[in-house]
Protein backbone atom coordinates (compact mmCIF):
# COMPACT_ATOMS: atom_id res chain seq x y z
CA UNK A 1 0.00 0.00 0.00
CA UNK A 2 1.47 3.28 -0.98
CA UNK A 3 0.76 6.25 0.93
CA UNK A 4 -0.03 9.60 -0.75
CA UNK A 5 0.85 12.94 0.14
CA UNK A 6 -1.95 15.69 0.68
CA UNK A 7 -1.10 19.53 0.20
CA UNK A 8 -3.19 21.85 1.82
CA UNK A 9 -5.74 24.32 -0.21
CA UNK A 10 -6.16 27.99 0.27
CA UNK A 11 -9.14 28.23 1.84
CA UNK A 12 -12.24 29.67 -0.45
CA UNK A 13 -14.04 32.71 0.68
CA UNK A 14 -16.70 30.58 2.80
CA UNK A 15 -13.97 29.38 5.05
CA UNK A 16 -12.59 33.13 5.58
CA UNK A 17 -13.10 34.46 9.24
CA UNK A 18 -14.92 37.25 9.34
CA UNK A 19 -12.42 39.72 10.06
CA UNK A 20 -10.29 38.05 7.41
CA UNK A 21 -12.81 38.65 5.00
CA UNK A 22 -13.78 42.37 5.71
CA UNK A 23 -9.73 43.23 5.68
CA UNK A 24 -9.66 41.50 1.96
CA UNK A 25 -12.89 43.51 0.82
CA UNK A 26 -11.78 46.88 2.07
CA UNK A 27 -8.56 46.43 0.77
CA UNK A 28 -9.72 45.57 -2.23
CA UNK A 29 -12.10 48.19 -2.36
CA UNK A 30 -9.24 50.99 -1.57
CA UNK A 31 -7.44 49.22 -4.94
CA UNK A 32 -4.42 48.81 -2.11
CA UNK A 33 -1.94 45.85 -2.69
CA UNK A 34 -0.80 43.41 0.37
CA UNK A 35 2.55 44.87 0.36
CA UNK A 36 0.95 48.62 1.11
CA UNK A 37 -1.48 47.32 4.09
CA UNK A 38 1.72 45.59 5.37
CA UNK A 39 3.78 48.60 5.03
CA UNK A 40 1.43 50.70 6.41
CA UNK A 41 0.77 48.31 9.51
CA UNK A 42 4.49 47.31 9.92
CA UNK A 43 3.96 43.86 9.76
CA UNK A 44 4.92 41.92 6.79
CA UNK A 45 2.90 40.56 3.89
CA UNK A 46 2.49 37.01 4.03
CA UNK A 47 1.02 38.04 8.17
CA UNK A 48 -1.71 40.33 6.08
CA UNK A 49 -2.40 37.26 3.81
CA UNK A 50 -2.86 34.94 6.95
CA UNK A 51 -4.74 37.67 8.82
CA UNK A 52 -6.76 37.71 5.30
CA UNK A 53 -7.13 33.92 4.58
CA UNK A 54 -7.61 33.24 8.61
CA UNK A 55 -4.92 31.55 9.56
CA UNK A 56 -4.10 34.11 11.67
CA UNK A 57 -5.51 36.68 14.13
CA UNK A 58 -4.18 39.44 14.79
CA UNK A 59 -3.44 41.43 18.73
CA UNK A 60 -5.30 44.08 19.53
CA UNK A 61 -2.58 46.60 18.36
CA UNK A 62 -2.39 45.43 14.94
CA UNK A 63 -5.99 45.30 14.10
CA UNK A 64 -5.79 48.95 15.32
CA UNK A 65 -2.98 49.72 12.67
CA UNK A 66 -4.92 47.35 9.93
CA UNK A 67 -8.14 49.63 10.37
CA UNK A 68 -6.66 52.99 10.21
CA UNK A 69 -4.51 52.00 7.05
CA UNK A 70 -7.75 50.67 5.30
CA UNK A 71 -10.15 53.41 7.08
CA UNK A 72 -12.08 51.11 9.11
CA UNK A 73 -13.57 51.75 12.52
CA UNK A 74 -12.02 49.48 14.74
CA UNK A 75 -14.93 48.92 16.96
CA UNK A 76 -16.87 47.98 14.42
CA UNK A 77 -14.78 45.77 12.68
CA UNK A 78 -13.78 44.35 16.17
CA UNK A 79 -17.54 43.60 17.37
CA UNK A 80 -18.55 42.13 13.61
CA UNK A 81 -15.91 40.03 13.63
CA UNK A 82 -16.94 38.06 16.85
């Protein structure tokens, strides 16, 4: 019996958190690029795409930085994304 190897798949928009998914619409709708949120937030891209995809979430500091780089109120992003 041979054993096969599995790769994982990026995970389609139904398996985004919520938070993940309202950072990727907003900064889509600003026409901003991963490398500019991450620039702006001081954290580095592939954390944005995790943050994004959900793999990650991010402290309370950082989603702070995230929402004022892509004009979002934090409260509100903080209380939908619960």
């Amino acid at each position: 019996m041979s054993e096969t190897t599995t790769f994982p798949t990026p995970l389609d928009a139904r398996e985004r958190t919520p938070l993940g998914a309202a950072l990727r619409r907003r900064r889509r709708e600003l026409e901003l690029t991963l490398k500019h949120v991450a620039a702006c937030a001081g954290v580095s891209i592939s954390y944005v795409s995790k943050l994004e995809t959900g793999t990650r979430e991010p402290p309370p500091d950082v989603l702070v930085k995230l929402c004022r780089c892509l004009d979002l109120d934090v409260r509100k992003v903080a209380r939908e994304s619960r």
